[in-house]
N, C-alpha and C. Protein backbone atom coordinates (compact mmCIF):
# COMPACT_ATOMS: atom_id res chain seq x y z
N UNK A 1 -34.70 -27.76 14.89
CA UNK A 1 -33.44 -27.66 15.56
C UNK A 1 -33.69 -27.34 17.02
N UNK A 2 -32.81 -27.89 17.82
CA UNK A 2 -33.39 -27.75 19.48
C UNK A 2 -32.38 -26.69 19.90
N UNK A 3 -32.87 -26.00 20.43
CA UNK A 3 -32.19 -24.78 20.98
C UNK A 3 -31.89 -25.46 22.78
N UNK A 4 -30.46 -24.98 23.13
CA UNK A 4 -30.11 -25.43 24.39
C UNK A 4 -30.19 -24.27 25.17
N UNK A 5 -29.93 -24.31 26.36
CA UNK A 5 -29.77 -23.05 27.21
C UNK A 5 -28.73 -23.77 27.75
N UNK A 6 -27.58 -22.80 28.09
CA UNK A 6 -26.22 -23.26 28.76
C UNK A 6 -26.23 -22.17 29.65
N UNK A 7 -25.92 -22.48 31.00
CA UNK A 7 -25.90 -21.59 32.12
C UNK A 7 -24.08 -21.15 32.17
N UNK A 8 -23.84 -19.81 31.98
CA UNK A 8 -22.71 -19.57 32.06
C UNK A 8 -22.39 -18.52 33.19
N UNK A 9 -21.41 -18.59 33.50
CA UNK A 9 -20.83 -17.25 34.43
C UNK A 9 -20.39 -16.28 34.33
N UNK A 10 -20.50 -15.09 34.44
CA UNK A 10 -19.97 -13.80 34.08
C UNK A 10 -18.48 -14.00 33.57
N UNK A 11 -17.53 -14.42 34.17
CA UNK A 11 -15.79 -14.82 33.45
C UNK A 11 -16.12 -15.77 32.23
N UNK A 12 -17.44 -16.20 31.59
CA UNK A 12 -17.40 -17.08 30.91
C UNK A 12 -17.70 -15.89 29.31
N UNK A 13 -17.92 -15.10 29.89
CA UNK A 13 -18.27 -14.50 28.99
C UNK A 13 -17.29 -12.96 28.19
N UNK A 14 -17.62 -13.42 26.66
CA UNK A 14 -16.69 -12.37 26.02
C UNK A 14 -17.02 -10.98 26.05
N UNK A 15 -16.37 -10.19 26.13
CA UNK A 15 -16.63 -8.60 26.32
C UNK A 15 -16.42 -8.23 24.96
N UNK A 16 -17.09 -8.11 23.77
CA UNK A 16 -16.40 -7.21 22.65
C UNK A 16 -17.02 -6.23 22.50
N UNK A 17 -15.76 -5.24 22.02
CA UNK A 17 -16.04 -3.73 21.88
C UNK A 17 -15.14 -3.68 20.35
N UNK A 18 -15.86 -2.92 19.58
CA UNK A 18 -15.74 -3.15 18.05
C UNK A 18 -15.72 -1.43 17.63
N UNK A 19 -14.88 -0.92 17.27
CA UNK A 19 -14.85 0.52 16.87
C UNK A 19 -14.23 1.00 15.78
N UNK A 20 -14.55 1.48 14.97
CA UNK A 20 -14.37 1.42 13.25
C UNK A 20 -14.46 2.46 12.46
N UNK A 21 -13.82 3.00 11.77
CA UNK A 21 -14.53 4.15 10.60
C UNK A 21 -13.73 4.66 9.40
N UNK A 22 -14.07 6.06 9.07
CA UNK A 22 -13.37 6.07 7.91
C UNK A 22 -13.15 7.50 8.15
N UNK A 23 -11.73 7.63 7.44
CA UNK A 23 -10.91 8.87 7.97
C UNK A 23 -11.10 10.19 6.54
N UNK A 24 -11.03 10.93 6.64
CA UNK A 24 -11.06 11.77 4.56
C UNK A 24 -10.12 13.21 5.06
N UNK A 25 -9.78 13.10 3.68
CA UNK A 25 -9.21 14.14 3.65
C UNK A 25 -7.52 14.80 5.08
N UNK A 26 -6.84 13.15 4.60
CA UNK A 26 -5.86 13.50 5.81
C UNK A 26 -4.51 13.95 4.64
N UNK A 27 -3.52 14.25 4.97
CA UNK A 27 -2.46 15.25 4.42
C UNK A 27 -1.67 13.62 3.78
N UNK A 28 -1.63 14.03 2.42
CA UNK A 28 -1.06 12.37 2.19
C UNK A 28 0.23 12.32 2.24
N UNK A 29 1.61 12.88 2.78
CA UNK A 29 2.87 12.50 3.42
C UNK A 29 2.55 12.00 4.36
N UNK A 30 1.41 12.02 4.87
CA UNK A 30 1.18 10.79 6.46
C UNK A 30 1.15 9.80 6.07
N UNK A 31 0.12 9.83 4.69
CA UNK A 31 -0.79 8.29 4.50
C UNK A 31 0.22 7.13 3.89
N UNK A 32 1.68 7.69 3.53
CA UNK A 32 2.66 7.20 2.73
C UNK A 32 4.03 7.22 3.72
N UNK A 33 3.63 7.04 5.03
CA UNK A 33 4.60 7.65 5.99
C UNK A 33 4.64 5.84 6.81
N UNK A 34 5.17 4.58 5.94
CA UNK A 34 4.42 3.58 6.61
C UNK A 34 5.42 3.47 8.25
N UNK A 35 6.69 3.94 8.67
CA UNK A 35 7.17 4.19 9.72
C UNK A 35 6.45 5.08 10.62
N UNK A 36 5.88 5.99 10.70
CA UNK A 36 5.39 6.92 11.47
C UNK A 36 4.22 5.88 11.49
N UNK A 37 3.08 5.50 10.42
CA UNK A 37 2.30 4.54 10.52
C UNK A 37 2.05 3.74 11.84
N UNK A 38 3.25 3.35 12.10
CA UNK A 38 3.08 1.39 12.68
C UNK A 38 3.30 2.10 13.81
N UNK A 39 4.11 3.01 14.09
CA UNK A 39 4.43 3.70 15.12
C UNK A 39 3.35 4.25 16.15
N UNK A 40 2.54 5.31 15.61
CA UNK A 40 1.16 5.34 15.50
C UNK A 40 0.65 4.46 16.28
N UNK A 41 0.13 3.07 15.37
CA UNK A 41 -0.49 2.15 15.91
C UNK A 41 0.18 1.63 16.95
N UNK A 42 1.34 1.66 17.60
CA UNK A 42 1.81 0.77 18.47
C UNK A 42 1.79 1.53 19.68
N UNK A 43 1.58 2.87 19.92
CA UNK A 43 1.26 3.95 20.43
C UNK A 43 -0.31 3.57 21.16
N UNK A 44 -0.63 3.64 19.97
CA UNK A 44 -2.55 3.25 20.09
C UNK A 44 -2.45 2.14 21.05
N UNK A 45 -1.97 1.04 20.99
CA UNK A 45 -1.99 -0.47 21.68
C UNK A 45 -1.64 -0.05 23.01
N UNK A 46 -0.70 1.05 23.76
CA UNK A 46 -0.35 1.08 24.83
C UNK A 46 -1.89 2.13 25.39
N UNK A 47 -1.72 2.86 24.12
CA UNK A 47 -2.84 3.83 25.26
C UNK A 47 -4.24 2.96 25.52
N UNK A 48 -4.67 2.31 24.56
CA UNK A 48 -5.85 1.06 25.11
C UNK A 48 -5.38 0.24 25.92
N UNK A 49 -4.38 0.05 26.64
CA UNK A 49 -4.08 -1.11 27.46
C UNK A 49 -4.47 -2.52 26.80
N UNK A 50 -3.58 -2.80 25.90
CA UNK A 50 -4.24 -3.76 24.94
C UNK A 50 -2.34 -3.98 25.58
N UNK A 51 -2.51 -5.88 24.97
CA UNK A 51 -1.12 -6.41 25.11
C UNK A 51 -0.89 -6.72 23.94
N UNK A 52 0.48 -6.19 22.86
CA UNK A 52 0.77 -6.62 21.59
C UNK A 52 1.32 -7.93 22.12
N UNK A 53 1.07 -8.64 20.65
CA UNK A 53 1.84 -9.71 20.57
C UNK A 53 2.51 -9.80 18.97
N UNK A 54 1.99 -9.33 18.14
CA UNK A 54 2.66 -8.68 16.63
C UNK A 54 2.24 -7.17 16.34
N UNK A 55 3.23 -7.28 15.65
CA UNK A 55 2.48 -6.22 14.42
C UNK A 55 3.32 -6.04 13.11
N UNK A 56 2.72 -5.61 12.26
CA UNK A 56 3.17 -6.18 10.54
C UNK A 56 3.01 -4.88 9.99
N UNK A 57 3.60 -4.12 9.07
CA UNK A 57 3.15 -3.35 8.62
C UNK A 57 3.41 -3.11 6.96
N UNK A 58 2.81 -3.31 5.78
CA UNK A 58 3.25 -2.84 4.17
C UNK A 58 2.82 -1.80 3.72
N UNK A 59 3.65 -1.49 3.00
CA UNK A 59 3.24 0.01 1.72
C UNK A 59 2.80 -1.00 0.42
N UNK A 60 2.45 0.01 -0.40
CA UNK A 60 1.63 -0.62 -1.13
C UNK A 60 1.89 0.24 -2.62
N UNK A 61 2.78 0.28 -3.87
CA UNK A 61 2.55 1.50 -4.84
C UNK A 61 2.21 1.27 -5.83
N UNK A 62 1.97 2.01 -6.51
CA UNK A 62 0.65 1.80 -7.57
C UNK A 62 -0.34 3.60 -7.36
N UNK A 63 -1.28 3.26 -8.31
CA UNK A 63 -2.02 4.69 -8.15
C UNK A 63 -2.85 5.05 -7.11
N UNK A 64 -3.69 3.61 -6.95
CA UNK A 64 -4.01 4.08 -5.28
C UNK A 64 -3.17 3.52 -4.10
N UNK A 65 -1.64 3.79 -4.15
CA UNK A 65 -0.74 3.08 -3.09
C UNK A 65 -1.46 3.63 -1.41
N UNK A 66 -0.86 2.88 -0.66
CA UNK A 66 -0.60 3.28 0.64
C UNK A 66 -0.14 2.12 1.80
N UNK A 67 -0.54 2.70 2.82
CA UNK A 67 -0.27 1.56 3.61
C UNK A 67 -0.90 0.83 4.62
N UNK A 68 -0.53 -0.66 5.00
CA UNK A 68 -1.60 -1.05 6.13
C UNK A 68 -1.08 -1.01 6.89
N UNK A 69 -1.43 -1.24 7.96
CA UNK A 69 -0.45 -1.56 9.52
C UNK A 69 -1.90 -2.87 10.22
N UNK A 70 -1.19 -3.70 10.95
CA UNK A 70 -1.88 -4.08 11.16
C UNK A 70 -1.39 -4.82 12.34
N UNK A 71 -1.70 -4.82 13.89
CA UNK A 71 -1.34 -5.08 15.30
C UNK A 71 -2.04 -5.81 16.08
N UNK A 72 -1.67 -7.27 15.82
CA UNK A 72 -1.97 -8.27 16.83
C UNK A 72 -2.03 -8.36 17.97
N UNK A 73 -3.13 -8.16 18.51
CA UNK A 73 -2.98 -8.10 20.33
C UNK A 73 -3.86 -9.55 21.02
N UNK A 74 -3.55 -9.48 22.09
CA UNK A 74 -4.19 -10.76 22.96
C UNK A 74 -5.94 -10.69 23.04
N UNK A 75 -6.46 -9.38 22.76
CA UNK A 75 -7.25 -8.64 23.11
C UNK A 75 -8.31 -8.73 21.81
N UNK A 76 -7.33 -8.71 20.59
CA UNK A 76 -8.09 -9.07 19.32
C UNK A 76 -6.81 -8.13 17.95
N UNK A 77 -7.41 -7.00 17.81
CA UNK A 77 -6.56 -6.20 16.63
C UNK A 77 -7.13 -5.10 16.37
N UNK A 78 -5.77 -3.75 15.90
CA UNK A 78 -5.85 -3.26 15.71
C UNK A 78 -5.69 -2.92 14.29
N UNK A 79 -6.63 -2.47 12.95
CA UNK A 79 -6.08 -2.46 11.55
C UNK A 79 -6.22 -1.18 11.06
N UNK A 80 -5.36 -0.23 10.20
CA UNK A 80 -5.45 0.86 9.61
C UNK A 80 -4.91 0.66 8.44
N UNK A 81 -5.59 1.27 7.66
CA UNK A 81 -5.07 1.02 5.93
C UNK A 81 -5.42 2.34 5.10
N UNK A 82 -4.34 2.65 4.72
CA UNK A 82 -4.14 4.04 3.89
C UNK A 82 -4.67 4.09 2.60
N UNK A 83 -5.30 5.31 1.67
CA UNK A 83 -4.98 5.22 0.27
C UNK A 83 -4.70 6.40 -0.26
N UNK A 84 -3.26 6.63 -0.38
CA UNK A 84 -3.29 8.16 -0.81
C UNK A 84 -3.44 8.96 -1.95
N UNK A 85 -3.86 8.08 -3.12
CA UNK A 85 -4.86 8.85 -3.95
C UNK A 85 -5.95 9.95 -2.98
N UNK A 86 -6.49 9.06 -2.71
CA UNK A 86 -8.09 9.21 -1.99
C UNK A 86 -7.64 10.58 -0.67
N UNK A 87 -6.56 10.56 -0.34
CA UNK A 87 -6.27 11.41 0.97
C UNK A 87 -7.78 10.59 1.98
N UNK A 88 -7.43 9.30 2.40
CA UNK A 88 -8.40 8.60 2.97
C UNK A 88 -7.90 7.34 3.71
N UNK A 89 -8.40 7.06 5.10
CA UNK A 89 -8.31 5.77 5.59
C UNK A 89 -9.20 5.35 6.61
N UNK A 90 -8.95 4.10 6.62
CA UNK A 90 -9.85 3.30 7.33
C UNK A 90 -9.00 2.45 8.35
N UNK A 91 -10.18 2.31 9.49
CA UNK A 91 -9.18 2.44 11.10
C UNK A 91 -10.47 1.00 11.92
N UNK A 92 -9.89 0.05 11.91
CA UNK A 92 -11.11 -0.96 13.10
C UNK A 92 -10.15 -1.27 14.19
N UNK A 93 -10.67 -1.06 15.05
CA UNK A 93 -10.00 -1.45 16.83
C UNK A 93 -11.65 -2.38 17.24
N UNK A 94 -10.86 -3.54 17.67
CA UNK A 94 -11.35 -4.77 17.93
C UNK A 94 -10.93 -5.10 19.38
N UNK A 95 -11.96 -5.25 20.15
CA UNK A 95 -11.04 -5.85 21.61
C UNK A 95 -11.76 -6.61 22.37
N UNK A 96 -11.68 -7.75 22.62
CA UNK A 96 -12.80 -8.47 23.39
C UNK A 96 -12.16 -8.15 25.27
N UNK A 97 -11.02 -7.70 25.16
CA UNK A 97 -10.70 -7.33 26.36
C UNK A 97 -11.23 -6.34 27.40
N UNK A 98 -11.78 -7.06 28.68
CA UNK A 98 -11.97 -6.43 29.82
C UNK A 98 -12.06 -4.93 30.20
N UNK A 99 -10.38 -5.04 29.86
CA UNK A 99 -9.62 -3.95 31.02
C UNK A 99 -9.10 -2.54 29.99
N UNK A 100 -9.71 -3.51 28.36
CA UNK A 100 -8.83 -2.63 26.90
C UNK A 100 -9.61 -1.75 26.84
N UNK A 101 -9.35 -0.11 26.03
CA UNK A 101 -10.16 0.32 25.98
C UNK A 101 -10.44 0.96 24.19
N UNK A 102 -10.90 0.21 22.86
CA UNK A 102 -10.60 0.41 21.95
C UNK A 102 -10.73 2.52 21.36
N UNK A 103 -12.21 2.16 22.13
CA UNK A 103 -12.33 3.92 22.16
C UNK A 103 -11.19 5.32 21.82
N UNK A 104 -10.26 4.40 22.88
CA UNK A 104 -9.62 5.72 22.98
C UNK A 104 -8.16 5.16 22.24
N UNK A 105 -7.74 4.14 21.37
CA UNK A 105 -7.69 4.01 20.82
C UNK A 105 -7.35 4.39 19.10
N UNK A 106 -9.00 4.31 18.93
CA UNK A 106 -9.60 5.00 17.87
C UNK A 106 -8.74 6.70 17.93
N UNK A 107 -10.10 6.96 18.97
CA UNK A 107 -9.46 8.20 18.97
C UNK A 107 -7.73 8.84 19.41
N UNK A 108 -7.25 8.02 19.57
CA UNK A 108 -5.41 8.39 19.40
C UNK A 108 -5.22 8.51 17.82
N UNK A 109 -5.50 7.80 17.38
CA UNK A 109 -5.27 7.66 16.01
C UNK A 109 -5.74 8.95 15.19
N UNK A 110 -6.52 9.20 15.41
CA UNK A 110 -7.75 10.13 14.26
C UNK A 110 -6.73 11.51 15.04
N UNK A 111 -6.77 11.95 16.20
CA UNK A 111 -6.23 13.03 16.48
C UNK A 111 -5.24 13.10 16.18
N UNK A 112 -3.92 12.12 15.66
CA UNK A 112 -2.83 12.03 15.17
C UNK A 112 -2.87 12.39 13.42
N UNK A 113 -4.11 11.78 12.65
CA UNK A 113 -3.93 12.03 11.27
C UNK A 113 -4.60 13.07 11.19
N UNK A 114 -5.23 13.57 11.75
CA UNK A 114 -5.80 15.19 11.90
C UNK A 114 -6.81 15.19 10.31
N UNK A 115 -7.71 13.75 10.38
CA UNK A 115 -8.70 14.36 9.26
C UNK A 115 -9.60 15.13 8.88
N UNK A 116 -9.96 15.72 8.00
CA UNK A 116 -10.86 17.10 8.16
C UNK A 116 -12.12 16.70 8.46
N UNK A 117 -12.42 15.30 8.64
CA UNK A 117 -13.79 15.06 8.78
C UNK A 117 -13.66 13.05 8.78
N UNK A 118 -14.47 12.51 9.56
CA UNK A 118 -14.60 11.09 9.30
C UNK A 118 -15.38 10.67 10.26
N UNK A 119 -15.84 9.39 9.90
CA UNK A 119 -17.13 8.60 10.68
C UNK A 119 -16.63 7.66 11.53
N UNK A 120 -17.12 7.53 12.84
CA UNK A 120 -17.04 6.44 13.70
C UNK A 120 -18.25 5.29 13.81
N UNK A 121 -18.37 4.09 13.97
CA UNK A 121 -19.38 3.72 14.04
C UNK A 121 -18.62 2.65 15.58
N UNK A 122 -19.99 1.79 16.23
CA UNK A 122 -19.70 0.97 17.11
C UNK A 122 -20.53 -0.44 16.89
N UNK A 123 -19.68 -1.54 17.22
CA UNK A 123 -20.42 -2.97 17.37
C UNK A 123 -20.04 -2.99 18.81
N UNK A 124 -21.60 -3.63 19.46
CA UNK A 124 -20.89 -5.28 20.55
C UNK A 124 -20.99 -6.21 19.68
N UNK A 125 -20.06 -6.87 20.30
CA UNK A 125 -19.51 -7.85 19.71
C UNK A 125 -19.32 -8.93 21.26
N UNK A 126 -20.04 -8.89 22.31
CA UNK A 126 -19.93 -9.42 23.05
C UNK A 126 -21.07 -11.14 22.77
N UNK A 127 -20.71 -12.14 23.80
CA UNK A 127 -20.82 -12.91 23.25
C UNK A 127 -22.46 -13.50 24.04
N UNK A 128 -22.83 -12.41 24.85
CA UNK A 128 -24.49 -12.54 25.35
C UNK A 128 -25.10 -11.20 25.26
């Protein structure tokens, strides 16, 4: 297979910033709270300077019910998904944007569900 080299320009290129983890032990009237939820996240989208263009949000019931939220931006997406059996969730902020900043983000979120403990991890996701 022949490998090419393509000369590109700095504007040619994607910026991704990928920030992700898992939340434990948050108070489960939050995790079942899917209004405060989306709210939350739409919160999150302004403080990253991210531009919505959707956002969707379902509950879910059953034994491990909860809820997702999930916020379409120009930038990429924001997804959080509840399970309140578990008193547990999981949070990815995605942004190939510039000027976005998923980081803080993330962290709007986590300081809002006040978990007693949870992991962050990071991707680039940039495209050189």
């Amino acid at each position: 297979m022949e490998e090419r080299l393509v000369l590109k320009s700095s504007e040619d290129k994607i910026v991704g910033k990928h920030v992700f983890g898992n939340l434990y032990d948050i108070d489960p009237k939050i995790l079942t709270d899917r209004e405060y939820l989306e709210k939350l996240v739409l919160e999150a989208v302004k403080v990253a300077n991210m531009k919505l263009v959707e956002a969707k949000s379902w509950s879910f019931g059953g034994k491990k019910g909860g809820v997702s939220v999930l916020a379409l931006v120009e930038e990429s997406h924001i997804a959080l998904h509840t399970w309140n059996e578990y008193n547990y969730a999981t949070l990815d902020v995605y942004t190939c944007g510039e000027q976005s900043d998923p980081q803080a983000a993330f962290d709007y979120i986590v300081k809002a569900l006040k978990p007693r403990r949870y992991q962050v991890f990071y991707a680039d996701r940039s495209s050189d």
